[in-house]
PDB file of N, CA and C in Angstrom:
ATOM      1  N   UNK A   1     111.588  61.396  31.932  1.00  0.00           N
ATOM      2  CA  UNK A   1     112.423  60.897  30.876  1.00  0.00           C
ATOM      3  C   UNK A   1     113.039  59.578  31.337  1.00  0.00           C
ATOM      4  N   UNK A   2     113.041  58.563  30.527  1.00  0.00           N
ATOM      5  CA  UNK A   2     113.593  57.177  30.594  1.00  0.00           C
ATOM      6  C   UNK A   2     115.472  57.031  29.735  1.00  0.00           C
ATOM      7  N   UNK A   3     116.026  56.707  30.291  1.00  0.00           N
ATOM      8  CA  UNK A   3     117.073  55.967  29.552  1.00  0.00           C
ATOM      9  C   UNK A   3     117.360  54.741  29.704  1.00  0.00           C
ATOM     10  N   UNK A   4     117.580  54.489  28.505  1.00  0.00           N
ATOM     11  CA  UNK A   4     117.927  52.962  28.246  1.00  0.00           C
ATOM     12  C   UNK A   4     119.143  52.356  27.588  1.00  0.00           C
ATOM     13  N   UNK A   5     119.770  51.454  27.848  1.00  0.00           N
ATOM     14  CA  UNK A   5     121.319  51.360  27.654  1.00  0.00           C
ATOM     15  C   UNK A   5     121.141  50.159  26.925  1.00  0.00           C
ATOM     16  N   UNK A   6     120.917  49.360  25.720  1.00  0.00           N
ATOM     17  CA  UNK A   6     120.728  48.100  25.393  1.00  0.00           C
ATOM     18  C   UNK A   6     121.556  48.010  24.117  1.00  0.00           C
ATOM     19  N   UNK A   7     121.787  47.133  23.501  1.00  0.00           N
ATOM     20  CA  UNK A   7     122.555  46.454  22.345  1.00  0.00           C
ATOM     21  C   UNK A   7     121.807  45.632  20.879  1.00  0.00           C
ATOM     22  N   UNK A   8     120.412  45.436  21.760  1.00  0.00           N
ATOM     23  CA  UNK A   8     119.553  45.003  20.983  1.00  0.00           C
ATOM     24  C   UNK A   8     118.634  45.767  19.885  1.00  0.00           C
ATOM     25  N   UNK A   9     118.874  45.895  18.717  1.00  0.00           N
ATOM     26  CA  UNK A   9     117.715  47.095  17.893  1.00  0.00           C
ATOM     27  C   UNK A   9     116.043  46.854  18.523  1.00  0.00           C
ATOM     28  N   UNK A  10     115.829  45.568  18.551  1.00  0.00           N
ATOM     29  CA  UNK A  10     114.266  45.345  19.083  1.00  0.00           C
ATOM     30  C   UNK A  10     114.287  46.041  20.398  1.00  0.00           C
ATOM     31  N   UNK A  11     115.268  46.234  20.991  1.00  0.00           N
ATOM     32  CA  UNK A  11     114.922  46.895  22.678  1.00  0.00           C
ATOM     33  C   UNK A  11     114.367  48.130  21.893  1.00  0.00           C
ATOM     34  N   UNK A  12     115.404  49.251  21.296  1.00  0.00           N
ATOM     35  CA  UNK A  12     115.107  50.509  21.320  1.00  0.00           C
ATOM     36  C   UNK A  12     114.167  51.091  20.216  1.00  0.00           C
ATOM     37  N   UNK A  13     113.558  49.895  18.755  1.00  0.00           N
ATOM     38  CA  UNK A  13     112.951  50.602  17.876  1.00  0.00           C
ATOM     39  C   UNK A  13     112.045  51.619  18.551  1.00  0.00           C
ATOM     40  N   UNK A  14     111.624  51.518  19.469  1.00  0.00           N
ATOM     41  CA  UNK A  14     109.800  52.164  19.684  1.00  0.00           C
ATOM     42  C   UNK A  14     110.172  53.623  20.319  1.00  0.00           C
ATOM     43  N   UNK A  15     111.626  54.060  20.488  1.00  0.00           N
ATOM     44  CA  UNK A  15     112.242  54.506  21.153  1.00  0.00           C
ATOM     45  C   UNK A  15     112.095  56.232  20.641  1.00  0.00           C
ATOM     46  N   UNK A  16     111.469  57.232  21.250  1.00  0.00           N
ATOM     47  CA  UNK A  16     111.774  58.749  20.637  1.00  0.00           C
ATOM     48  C   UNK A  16     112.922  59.231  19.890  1.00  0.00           C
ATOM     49  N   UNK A  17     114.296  58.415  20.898  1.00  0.00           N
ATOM     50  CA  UNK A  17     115.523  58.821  20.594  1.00  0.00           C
ATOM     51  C   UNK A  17     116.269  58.039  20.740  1.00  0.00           C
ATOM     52  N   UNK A  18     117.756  57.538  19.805  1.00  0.00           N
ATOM     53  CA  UNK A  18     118.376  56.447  19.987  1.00  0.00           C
ATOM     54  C   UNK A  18     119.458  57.387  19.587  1.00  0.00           C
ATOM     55  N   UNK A  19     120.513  57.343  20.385  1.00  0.00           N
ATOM     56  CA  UNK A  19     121.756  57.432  20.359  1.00  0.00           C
ATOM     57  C   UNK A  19     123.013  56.278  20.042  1.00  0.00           C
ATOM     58  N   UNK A  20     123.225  56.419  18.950  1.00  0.00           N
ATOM     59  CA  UNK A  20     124.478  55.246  18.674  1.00  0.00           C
ATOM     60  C   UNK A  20     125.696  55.534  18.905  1.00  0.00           C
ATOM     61  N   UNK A  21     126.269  54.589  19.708  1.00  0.00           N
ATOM     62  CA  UNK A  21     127.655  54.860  19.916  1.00  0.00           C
ATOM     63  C   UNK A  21     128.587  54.131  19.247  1.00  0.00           C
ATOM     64  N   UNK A  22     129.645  54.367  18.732  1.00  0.00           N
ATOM     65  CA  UNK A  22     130.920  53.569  18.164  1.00  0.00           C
ATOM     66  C   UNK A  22     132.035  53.670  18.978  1.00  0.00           C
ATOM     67  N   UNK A  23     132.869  52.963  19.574  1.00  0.00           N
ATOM     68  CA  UNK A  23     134.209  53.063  20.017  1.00  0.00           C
ATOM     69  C   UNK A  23     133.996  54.288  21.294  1.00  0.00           C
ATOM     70  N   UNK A  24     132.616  54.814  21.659  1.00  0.00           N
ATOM     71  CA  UNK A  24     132.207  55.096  22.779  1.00  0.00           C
ATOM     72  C   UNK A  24     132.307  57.001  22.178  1.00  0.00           C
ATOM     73  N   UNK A  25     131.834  56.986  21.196  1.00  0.00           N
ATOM     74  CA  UNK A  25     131.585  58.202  20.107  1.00  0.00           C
ATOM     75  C   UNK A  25     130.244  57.986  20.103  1.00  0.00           C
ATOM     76  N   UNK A  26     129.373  58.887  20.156  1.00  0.00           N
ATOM     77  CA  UNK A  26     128.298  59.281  19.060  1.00  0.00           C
ATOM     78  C   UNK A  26     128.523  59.269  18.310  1.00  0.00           C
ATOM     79  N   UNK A  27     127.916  58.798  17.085  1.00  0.00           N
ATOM     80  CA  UNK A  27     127.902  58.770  15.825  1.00  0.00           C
ATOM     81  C   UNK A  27     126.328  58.969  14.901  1.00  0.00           C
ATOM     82  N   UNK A  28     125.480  59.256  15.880  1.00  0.00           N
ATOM     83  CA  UNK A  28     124.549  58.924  15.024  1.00  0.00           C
ATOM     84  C   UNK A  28     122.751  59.314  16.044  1.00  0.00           C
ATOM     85  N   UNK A  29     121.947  60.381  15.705  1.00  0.00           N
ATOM     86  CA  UNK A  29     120.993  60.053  16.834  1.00  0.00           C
ATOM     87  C   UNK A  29     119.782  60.456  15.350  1.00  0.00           C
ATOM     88  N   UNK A  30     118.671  59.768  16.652  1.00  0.00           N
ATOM     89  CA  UNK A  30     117.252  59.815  15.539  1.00  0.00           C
ATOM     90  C   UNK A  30     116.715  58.705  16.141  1.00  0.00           C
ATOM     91  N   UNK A  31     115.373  58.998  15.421  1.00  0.00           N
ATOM     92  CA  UNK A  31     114.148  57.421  15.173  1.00  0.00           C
ATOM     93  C   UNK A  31     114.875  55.919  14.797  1.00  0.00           C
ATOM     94  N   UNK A  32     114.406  55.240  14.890  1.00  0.00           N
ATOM     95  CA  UNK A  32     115.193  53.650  14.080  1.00  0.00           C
ATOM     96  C   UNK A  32     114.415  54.113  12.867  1.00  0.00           C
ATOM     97  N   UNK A  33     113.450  55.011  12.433  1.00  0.00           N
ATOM     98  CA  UNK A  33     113.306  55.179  10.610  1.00  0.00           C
ATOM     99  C   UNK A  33     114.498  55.752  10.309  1.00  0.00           C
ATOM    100  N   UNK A  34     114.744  56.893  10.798  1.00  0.00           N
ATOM    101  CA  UNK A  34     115.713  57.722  10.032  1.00  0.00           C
ATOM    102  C   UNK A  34     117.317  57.101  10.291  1.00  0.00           C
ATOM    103  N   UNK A  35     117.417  56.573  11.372  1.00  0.00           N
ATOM    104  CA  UNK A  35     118.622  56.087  11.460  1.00  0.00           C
ATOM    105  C   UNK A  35     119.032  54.936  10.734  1.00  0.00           C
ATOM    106  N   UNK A  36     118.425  54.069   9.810  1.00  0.00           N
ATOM    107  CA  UNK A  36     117.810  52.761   9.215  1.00  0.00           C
ATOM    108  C   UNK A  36     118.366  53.425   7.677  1.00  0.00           C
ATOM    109  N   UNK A  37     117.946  54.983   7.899  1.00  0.00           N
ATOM    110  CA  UNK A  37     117.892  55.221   6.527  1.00  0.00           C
ATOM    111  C   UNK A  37     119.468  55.813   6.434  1.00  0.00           C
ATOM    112  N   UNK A  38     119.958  56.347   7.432  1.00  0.00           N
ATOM    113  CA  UNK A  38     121.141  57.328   6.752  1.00  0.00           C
ATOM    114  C   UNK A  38     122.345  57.113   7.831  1.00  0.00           C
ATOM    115  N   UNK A  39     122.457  56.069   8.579  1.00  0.00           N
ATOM    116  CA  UNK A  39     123.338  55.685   9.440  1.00  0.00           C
ATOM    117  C   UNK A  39     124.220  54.548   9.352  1.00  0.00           C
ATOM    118  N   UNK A  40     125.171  55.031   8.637  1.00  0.00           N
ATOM    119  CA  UNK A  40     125.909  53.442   8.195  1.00  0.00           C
ATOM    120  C   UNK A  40     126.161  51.909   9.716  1.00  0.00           C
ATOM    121  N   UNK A  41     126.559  52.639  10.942  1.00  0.00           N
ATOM    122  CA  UNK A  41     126.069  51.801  12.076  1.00  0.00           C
ATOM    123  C   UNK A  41     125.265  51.479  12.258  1.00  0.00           C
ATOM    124  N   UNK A  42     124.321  52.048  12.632  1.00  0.00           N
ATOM    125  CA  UNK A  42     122.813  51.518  12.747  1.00  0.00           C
ATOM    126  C   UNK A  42     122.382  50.413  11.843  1.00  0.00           C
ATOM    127  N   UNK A  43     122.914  50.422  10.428  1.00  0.00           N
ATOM    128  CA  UNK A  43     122.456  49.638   9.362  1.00  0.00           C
ATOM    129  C   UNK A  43     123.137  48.732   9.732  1.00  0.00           C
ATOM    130  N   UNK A  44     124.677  48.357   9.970  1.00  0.00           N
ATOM    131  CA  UNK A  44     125.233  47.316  10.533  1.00  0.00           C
ATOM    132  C   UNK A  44     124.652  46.614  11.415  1.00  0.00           C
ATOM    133  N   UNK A  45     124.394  47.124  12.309  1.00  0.00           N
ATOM    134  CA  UNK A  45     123.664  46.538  13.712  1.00  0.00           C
ATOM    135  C   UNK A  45     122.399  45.821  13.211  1.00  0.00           C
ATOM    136  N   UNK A  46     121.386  46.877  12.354  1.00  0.00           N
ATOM    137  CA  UNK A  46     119.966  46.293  12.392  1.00  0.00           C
ATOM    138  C   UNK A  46     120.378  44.834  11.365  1.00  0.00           C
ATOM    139  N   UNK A  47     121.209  44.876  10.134  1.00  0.00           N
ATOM    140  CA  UNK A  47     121.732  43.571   9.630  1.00  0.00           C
ATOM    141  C   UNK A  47     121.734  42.610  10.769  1.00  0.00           C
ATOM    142  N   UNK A  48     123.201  42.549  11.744  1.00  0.00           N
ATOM    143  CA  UNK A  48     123.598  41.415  11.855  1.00  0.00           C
ATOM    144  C   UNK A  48     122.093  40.991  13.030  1.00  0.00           C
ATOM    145  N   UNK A  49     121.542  41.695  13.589  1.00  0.00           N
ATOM    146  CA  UNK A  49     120.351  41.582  14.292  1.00  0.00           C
ATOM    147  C   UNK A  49     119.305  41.238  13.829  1.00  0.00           C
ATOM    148  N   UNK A  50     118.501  41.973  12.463  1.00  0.00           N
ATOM    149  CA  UNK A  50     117.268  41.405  11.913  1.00  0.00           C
ATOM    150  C   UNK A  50     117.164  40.700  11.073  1.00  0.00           C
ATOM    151  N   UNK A  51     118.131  41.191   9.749  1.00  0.00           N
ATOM    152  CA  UNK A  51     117.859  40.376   8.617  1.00  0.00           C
ATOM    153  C   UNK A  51     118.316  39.739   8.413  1.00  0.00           C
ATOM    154  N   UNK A  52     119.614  39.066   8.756  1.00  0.00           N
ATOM    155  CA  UNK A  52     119.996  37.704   8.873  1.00  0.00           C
ATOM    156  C   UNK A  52     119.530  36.898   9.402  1.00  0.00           C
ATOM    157  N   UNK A  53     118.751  37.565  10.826  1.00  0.00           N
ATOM    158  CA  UNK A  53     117.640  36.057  11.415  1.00  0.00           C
ATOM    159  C   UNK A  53     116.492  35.719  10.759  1.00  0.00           C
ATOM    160  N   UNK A  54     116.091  36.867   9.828  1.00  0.00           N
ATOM    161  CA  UNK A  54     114.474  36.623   9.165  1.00  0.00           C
ATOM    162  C   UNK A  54     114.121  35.909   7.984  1.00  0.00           C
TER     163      UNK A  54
END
């Protein structure tokens, strides 16, 4: 098993499991599909990260 500690959505899409943290909470675990879909953080993050640069 690998862990990975990054900030970047492109580090972890490819990722089995992504754990999101807020204010050093879990808030949130899954795929970047499902988390994309029903994770109000995650959606923040992948914003100010993807689709504002694209």
């Amino acid at each position: 098993m690998k862990v990975i500690v990054a900030q970047r959505v492109s580090t972890v899409m490819d990722a089995d499991v992504i754990l999101v943290l807020d204010d050093g909470r879990v808030v949130g675990q899954g795929t970047h599909d499902e988390l994309a879909k029903s994770n109000a953080v995650y959606q923040e993050i992948i914003d100010s990260q993807l689709r504002k640069g694209a």
